[in-house]
C-alpha atoms as a PDB file:
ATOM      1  CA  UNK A   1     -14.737 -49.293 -17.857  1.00  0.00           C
ATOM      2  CA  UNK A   2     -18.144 -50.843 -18.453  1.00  0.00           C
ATOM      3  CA  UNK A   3     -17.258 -51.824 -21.831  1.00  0.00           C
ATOM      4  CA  UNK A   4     -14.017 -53.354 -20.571  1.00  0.00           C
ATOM      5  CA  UNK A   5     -15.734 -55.326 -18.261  1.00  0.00           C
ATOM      6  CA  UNK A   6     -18.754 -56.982 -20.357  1.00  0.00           C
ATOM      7  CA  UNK A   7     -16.063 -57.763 -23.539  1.00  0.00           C
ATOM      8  CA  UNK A   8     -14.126 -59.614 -21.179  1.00  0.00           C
ATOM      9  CA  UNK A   9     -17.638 -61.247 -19.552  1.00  0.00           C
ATOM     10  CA  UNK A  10     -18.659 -61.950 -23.281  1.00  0.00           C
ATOM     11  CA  UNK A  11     -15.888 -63.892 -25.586  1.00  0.00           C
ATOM     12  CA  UNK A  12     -16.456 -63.850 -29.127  1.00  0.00           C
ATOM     13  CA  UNK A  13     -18.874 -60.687 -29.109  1.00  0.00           C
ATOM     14  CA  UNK A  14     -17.243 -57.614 -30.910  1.00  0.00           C
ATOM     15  CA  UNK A  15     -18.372 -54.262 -29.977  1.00  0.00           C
ATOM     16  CA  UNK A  16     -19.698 -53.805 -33.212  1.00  0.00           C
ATOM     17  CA  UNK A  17     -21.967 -56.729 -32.144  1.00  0.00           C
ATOM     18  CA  UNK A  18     -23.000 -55.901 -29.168  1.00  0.00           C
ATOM     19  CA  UNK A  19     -24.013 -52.744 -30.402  1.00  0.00           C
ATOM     20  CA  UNK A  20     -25.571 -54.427 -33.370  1.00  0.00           C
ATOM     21  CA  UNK A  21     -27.740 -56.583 -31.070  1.00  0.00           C
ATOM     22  CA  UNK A  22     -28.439 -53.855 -29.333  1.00  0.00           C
ATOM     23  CA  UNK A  23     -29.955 -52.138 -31.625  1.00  0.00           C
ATOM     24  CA  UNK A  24     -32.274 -55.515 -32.945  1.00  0.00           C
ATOM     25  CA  UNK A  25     -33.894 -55.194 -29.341  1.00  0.00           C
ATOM     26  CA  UNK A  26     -34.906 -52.181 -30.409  1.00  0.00           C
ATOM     27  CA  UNK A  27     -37.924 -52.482 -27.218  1.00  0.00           C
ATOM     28  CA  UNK A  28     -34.828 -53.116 -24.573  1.00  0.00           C
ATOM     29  CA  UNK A  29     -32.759 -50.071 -25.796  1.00  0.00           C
ATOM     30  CA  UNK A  30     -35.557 -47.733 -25.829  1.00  0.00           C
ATOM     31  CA  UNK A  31     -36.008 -48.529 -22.203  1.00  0.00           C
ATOM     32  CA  UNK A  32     -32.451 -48.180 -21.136  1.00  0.00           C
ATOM     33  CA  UNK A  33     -32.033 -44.933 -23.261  1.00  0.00           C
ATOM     34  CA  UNK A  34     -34.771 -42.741 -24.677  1.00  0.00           C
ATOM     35  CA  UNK A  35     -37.349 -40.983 -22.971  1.00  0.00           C
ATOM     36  CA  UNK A  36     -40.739 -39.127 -23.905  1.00  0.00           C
ATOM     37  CA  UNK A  37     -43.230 -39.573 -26.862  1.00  0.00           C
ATOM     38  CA  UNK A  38     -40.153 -41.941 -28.424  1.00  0.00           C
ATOM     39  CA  UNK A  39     -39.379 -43.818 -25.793  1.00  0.00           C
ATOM     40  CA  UNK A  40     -42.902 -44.897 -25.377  1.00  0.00           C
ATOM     41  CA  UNK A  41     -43.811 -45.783 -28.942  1.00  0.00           C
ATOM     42  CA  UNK A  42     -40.063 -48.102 -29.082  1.00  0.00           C
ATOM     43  CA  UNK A  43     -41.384 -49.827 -25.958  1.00  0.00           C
ATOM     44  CA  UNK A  44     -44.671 -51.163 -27.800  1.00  0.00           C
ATOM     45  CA  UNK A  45     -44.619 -55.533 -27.893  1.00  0.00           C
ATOM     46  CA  UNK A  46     -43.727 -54.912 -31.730  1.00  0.00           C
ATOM     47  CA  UNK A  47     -42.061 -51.668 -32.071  1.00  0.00           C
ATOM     48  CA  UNK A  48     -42.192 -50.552 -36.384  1.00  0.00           C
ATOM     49  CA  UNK A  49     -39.740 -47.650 -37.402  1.00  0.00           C
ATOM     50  CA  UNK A  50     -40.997 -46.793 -40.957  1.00  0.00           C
ATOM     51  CA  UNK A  51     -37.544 -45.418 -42.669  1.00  0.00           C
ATOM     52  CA  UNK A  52     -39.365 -42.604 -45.657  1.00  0.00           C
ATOM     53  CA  UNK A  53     -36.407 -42.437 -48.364  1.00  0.00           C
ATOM     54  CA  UNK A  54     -36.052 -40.916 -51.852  1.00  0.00           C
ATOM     55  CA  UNK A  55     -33.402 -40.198 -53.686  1.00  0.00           C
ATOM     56  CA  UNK A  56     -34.442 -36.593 -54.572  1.00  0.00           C
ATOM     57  CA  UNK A  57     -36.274 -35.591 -51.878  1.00  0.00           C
ATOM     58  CA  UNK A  58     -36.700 -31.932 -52.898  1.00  0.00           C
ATOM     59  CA  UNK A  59     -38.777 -33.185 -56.084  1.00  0.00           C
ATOM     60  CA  UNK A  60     -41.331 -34.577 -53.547  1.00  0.00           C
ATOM     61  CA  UNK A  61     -45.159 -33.260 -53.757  1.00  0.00           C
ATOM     62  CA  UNK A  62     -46.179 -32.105 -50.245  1.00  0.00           C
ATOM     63  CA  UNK A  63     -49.947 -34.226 -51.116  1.00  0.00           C
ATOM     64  CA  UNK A  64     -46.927 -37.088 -51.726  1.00  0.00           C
ATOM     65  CA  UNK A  65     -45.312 -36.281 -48.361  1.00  0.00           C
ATOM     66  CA  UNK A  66     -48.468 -36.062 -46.727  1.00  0.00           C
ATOM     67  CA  UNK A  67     -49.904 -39.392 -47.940  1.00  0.00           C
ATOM     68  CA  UNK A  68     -47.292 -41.492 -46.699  1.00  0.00           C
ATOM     69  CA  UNK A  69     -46.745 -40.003 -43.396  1.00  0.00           C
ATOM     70  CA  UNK A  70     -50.409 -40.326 -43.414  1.00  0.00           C
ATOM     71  CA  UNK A  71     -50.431 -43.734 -44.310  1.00  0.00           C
ATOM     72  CA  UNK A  72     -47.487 -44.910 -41.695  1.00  0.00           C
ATOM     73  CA  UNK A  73     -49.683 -43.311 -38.696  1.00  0.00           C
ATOM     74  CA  UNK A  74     -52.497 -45.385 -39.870  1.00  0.00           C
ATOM     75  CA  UNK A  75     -50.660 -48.533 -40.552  1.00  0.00           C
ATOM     76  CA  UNK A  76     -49.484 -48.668 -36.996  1.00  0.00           C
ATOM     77  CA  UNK A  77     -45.713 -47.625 -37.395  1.00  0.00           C
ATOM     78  CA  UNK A  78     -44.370 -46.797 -34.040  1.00  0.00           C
ATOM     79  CA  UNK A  79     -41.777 -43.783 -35.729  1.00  0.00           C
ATOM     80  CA  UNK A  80     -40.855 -42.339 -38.913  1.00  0.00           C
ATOM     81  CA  UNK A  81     -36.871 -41.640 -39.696  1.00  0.00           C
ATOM     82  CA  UNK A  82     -36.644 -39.564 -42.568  1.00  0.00           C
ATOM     83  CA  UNK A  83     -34.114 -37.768 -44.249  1.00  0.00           C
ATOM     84  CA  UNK A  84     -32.815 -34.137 -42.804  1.00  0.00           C
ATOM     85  CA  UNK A  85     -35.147 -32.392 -46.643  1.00  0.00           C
ATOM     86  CA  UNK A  86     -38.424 -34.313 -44.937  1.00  0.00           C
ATOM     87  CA  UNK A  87     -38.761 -33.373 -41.134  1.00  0.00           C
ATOM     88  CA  UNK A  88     -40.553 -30.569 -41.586  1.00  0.00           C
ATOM     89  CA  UNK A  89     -42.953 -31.948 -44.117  1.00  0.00           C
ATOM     90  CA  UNK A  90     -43.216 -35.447 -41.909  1.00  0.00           C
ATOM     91  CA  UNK A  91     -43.359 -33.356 -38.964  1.00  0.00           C
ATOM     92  CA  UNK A  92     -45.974 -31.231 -39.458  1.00  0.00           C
ATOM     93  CA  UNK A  93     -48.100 -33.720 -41.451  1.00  0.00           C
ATOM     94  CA  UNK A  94     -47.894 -35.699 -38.206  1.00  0.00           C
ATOM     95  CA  UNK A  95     -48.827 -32.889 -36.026  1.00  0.00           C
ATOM     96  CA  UNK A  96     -52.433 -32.763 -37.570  1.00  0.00           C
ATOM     97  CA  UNK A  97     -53.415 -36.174 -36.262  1.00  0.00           C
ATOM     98  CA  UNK A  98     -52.738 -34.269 -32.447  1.00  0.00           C
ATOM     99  CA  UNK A  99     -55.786 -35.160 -30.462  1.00  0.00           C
ATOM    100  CA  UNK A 100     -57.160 -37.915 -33.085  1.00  0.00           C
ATOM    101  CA  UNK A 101     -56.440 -41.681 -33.277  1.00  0.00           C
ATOM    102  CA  UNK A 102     -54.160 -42.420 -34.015  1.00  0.00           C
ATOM    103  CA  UNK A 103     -52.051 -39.914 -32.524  1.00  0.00           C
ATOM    104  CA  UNK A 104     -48.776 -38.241 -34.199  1.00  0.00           C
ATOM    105  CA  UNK A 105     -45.869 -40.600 -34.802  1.00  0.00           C
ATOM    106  CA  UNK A 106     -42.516 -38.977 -33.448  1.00  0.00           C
ATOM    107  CA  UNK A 107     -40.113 -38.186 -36.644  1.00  0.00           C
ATOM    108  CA  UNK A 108     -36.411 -39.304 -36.350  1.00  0.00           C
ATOM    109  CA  UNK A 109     -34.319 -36.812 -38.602  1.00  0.00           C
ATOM    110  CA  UNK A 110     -31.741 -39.679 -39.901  1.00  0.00           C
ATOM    111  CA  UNK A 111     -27.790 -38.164 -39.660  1.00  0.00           C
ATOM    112  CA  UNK A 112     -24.702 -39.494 -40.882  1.00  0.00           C
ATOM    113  CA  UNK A 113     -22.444 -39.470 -37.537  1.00  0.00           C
ATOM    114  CA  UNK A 114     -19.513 -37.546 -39.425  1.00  0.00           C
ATOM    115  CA  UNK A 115     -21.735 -34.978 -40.811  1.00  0.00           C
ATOM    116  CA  UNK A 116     -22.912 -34.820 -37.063  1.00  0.00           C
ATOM    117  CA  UNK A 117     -19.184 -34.871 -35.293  1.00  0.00           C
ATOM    118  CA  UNK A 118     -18.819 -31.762 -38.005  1.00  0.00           C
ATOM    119  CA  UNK A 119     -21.825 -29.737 -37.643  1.00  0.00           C
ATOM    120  CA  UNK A 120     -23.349 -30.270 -33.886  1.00  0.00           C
ATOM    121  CA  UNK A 121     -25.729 -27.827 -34.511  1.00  0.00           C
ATOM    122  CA  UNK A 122     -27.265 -29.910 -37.133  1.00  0.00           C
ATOM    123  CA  UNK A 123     -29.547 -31.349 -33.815  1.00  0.00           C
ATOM    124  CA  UNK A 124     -31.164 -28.317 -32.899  1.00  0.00           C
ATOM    125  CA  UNK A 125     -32.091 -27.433 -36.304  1.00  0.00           C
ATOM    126  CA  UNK A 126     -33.756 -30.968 -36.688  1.00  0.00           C
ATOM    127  CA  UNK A 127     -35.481 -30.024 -33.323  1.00  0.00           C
ATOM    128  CA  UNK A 128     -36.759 -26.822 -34.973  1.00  0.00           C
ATOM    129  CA  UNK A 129     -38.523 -28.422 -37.576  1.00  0.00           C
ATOM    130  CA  UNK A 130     -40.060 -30.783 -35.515  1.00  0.00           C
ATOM    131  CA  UNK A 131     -37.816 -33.714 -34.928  1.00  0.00           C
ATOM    132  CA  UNK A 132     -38.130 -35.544 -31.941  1.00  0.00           C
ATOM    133  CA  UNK A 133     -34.752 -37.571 -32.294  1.00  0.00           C
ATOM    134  CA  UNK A 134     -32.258 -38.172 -34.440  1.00  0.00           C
ATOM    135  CA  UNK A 135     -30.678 -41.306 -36.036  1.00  0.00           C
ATOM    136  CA  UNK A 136     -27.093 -41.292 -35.813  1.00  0.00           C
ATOM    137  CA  UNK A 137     -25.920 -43.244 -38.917  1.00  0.00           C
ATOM    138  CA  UNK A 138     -22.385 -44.710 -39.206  1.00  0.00           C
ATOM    139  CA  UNK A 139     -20.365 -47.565 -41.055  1.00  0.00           C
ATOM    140  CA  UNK A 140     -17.528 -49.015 -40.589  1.00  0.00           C
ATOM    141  CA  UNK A 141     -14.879 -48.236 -37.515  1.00  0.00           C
ATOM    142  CA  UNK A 142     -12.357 -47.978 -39.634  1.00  0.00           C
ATOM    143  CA  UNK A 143     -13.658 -44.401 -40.899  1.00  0.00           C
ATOM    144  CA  UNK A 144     -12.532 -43.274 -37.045  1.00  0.00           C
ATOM    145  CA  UNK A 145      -9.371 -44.847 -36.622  1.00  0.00           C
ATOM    146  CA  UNK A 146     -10.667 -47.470 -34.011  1.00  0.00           C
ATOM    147  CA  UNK A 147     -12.833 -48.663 -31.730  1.00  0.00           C
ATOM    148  CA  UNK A 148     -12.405 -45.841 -29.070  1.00  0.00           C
ATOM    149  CA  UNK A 149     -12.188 -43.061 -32.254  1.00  0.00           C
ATOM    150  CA  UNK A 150     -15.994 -44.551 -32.694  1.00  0.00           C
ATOM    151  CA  UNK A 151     -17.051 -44.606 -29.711  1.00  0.00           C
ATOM    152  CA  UNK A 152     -15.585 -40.707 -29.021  1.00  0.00           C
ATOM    153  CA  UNK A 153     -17.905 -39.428 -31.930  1.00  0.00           C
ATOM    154  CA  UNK A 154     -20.900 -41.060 -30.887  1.00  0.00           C
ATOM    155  CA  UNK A 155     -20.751 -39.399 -27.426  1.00  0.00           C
ATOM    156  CA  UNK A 156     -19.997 -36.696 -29.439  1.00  0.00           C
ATOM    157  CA  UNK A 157     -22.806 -36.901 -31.725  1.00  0.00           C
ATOM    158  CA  UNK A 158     -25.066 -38.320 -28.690  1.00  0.00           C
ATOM    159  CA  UNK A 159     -24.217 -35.262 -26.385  1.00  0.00           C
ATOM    160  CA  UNK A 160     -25.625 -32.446 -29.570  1.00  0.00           C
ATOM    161  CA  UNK A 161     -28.679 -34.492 -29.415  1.00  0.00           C
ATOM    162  CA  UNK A 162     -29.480 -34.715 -25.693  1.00  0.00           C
ATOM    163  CA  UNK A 163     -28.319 -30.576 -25.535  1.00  0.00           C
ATOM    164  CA  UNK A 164     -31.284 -29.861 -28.024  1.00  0.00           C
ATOM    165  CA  UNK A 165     -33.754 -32.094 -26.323  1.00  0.00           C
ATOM    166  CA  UNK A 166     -33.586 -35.043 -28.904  1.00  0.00           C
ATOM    167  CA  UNK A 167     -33.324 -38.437 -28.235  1.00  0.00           C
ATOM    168  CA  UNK A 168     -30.483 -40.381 -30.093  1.00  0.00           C
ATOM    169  CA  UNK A 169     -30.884 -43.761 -31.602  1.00  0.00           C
ATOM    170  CA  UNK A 170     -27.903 -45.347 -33.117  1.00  0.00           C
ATOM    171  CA  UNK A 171     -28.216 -47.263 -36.622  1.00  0.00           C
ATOM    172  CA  UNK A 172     -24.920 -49.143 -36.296  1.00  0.00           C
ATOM    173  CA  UNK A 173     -24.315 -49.987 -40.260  1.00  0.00           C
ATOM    174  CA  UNK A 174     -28.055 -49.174 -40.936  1.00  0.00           C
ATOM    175  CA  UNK A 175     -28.984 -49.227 -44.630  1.00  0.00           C
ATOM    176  CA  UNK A 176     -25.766 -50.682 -47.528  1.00  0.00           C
ATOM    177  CA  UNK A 177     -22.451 -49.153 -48.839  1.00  0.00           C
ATOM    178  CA  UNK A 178     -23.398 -51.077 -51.799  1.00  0.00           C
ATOM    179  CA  UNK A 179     -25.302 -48.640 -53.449  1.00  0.00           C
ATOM    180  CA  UNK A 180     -27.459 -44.937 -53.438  1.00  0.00           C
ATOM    181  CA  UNK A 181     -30.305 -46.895 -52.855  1.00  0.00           C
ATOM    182  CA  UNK A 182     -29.596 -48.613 -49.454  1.00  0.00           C
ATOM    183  CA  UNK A 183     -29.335 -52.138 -50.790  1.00  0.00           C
END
């Protein structure tokens, strides 16, 4: 395969690190990968993806919501990945700057991959409320066996996007196992 063929061309470089720099060019993956509204903003000079957490999201104010979506849009962010509780809210906040400057951000609905490998349906209802990709989250490869038991989810997981329309950007170890709080 492919994969066979550039680990060989490549000593040293795990797939994990491949994928990991892959991911850092966040510009040169955009352009191999995703297409649309998405694909556009990740192929700016300096592409920002503002990541919108909090650990009880269903306590948030909508005027709360609405202020920082607000505020990313006018600070130049390129996308906003939010949690599954905040598309809609992000979403539609996002779809009032239509037509203005600056325009909507696109909203990545942010998915562990095992919770995605489980429930593929979990796409089109992030497409639903307004998602325009989704961020497939995972850890470690030992959580799939291997190497190839990774690789088979993220088609997987990849696959439920593209069927609902989404793009699909991988955050290879994105955030900490250290903590709720992502650090």
């Amino acid at each position: 395969s492919t994969w066979r063929a550039q680990q060989s061309a490549t000593p040293g470089v795990s797939r994990r690190g491949l994928l990991l720099l892959l991911i850092l060019h966040v510009r040169a993956a955009a352009s191999l990968a995703i297409g649309g509204a998405l694909g556009r903003e990740l192929a700016k000079a300096r592409p920002v993806v503002v990541h919108v957490w909090d650990a009880k999201p269903a306590e948030l104010q909508r005027y709360a919501i609405d202020d920082v979506s607000m505020a990313c849009r006018e600070a130049g962010a390129t996308a906003v990945l939010v949690g599954p509780e905040l598309v809609e809210a992000v979403a539609k906040e996002q779809e009032l700057a239509r037509g203005n400057f600056p325009g909507p951000l696109p909203v990545i609905a942010d998915y562990a991959l095992k919770d995605l490998v489980e429930s593929p349906e979990l796409c089109a209802g992030a497409a639903k409320l307004g998602a325009s990709a989704i961020g497939i989250r995972y850890y470690e490869e030992e959580e799939w066996g291997d190497a190839g038991g990774l690789e088979e989810a993220l088609k997987q997981a990849v696959a439920a996007a593209e069927a609902s329309s989404l793009a699909a950007i991988l955050l290879g170890e994105f955030g900490a196992a250290a903590g709720p709080e992502g650090v």
